[in-house]
N, C-alpha and C. Protein backbone atom coordinates (compact mmCIF):
# COMPACT_ATOMS: atom_id res chain seq x y z
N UNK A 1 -17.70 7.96 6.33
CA UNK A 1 -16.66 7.02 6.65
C UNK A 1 -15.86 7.55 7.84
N UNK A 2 -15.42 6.53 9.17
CA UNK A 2 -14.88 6.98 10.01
C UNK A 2 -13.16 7.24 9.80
N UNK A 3 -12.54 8.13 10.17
CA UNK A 3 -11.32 8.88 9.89
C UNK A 3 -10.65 7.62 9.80
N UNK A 4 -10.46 6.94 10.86
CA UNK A 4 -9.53 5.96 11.18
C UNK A 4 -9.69 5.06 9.77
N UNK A 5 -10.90 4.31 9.41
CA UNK A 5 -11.48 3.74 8.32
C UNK A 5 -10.32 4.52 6.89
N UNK A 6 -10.75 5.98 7.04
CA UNK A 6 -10.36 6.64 5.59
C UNK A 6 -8.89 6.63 5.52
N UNK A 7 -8.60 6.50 6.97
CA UNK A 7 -6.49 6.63 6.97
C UNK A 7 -6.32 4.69 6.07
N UNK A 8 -6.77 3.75 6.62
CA UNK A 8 -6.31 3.27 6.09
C UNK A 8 -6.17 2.89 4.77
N UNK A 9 -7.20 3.24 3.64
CA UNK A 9 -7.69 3.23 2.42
C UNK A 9 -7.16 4.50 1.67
N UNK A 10 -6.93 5.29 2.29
CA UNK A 10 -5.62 6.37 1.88
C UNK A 10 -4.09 5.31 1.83
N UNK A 11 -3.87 4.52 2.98
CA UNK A 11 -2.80 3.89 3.26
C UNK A 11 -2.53 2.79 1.88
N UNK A 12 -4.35 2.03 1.67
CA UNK A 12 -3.57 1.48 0.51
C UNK A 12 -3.72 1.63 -0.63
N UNK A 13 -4.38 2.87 -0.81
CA UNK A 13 -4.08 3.79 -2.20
C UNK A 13 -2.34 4.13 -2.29
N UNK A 14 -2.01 4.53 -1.00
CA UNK A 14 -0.50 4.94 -1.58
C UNK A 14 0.49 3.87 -1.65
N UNK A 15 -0.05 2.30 -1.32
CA UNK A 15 1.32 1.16 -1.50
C UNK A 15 0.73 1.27 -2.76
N UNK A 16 -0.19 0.98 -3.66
CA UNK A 16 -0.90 1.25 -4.92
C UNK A 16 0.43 1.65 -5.66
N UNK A 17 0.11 2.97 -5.05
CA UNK A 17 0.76 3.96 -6.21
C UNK A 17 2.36 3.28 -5.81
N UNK A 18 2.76 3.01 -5.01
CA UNK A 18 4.50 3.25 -4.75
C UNK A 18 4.50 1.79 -5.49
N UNK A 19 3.82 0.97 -5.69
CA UNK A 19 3.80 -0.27 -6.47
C UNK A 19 3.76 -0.02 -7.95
N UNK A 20 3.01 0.64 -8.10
CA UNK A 20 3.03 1.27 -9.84
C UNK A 20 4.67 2.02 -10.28
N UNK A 21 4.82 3.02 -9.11
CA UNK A 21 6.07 3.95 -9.50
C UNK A 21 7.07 2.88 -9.44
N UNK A 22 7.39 1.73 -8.37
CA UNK A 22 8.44 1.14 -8.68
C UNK A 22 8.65 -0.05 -9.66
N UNK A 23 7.43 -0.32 -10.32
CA UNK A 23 7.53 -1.07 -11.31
C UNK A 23 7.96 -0.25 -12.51
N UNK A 24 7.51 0.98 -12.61
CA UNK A 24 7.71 1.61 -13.69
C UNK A 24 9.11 2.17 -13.83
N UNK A 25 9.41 2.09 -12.58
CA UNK A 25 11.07 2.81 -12.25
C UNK A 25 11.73 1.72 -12.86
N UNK A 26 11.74 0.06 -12.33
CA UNK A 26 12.46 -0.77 -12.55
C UNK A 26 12.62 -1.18 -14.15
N UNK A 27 11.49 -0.69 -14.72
CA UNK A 27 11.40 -1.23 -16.70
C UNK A 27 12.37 -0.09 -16.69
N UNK A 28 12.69 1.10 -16.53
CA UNK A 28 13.51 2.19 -17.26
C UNK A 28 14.54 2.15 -16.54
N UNK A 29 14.95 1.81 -15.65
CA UNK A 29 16.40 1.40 -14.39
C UNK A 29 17.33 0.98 -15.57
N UNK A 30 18.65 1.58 -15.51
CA UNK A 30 19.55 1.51 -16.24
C UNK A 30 20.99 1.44 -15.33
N UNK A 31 20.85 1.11 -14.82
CA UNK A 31 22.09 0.78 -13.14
C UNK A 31 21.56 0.09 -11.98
N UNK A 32 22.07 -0.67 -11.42
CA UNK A 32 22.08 -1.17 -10.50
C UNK A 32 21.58 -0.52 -9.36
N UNK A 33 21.85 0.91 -8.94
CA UNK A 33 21.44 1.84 -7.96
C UNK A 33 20.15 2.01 -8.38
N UNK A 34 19.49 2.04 -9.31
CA UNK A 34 18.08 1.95 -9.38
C UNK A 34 17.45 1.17 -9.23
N UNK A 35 17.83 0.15 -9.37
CA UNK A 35 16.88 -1.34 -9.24
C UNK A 35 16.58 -1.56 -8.10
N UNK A 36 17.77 -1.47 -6.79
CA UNK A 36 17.98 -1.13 -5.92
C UNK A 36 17.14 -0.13 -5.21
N UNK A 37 17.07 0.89 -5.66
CA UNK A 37 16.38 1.82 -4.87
C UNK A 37 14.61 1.14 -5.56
N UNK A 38 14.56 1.14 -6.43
CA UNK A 38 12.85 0.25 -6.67
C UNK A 38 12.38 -1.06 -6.17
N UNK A 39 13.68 -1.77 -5.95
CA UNK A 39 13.57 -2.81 -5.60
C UNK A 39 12.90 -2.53 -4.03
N UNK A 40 13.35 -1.99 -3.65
CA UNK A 40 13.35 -1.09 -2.27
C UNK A 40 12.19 -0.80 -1.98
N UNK A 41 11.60 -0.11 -2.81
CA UNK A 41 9.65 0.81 -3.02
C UNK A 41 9.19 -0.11 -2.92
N UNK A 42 9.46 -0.96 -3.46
CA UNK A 42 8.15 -2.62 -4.43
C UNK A 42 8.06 -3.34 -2.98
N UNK A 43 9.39 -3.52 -2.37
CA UNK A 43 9.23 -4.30 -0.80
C UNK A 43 8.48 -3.53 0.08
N UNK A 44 8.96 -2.43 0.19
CA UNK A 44 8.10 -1.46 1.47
C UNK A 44 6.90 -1.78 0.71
N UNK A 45 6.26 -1.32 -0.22
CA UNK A 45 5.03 -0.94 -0.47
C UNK A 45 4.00 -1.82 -0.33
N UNK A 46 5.06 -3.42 -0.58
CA UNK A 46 4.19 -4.92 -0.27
C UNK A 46 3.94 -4.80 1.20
N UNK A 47 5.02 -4.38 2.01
CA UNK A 47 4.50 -4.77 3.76
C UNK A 47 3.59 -4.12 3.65
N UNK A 48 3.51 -2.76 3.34
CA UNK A 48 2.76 -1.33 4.33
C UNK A 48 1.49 -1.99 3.79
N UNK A 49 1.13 -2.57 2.07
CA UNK A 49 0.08 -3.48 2.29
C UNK A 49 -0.92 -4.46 2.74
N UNK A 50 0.41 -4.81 2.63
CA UNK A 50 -0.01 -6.22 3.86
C UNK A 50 -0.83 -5.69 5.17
N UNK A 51 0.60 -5.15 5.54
CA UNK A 51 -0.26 -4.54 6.95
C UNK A 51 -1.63 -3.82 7.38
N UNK A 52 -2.05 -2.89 6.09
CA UNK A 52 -3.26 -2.08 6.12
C UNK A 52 -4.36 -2.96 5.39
N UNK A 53 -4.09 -4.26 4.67
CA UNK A 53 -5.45 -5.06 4.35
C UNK A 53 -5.30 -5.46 5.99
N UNK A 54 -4.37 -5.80 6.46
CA UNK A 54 -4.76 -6.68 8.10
C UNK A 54 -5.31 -5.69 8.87
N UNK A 55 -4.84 -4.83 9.14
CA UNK A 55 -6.08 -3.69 9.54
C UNK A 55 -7.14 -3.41 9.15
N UNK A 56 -7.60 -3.78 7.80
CA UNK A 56 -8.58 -3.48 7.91
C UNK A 56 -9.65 -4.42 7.87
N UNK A 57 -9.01 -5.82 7.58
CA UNK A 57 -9.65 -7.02 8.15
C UNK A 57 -10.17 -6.89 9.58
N UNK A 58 -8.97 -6.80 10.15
CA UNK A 58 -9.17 -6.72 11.71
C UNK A 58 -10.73 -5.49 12.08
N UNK A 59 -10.75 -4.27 11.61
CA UNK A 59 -11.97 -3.21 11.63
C UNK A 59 -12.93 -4.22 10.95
N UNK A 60 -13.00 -4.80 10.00
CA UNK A 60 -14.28 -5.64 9.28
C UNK A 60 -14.48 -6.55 10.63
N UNK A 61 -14.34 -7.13 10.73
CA UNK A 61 -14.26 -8.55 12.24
C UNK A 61 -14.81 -7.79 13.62
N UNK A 62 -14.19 -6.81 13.59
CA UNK A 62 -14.65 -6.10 14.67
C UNK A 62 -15.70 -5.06 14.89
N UNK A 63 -16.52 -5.26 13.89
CA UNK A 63 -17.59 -3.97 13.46
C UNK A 63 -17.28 -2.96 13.61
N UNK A 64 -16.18 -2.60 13.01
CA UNK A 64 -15.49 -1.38 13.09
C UNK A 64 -15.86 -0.81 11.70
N UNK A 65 -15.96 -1.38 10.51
CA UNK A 65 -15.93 -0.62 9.10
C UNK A 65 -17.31 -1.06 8.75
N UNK A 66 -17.69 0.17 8.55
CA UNK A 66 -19.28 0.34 7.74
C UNK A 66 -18.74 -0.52 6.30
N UNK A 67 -20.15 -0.72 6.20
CA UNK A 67 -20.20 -1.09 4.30
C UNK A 67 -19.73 -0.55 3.45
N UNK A 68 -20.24 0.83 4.16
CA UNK A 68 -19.81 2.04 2.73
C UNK A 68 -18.36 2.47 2.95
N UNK A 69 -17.54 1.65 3.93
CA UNK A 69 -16.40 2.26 3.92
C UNK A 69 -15.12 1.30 3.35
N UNK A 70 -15.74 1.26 1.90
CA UNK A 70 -14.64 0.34 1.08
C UNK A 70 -13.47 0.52 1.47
């Protein structure tokens, strides 16, 4: 798999995870400053998504991403 390929699938392994942690933050959030700060994770983690499936649409379209580079 080419580097560039593996950065982004690293990229959306980690909105993944910051999507998991701030859901899990927000069930146990017991103040307002937490919800807040998860509320926070759950948004970033949706763009940085967004953005790295469009990248990597954009590499699929452009014969940029092998097959094998789920």
């Amino acid at each position: 798999m080419k580097k560039y390929n593996q950065n982004i699938n690293k990229t959306l392994e980690l909105s993944e995870k910051m999507i998991r942690i701030a859901v899990q933050g927000e069930a146990s959030s017991e103040d307002s400053g937490c919800w807040v700060l998860y509320g926070t994770i759950l948004d970033s983690a949706y763009k940085i998504k967004q953005l790295a499936e469009k990248e990597k649409k954009s590499h699929q379209d452009g014969g940029k991403w092998d097959d094998d580079d789920n």
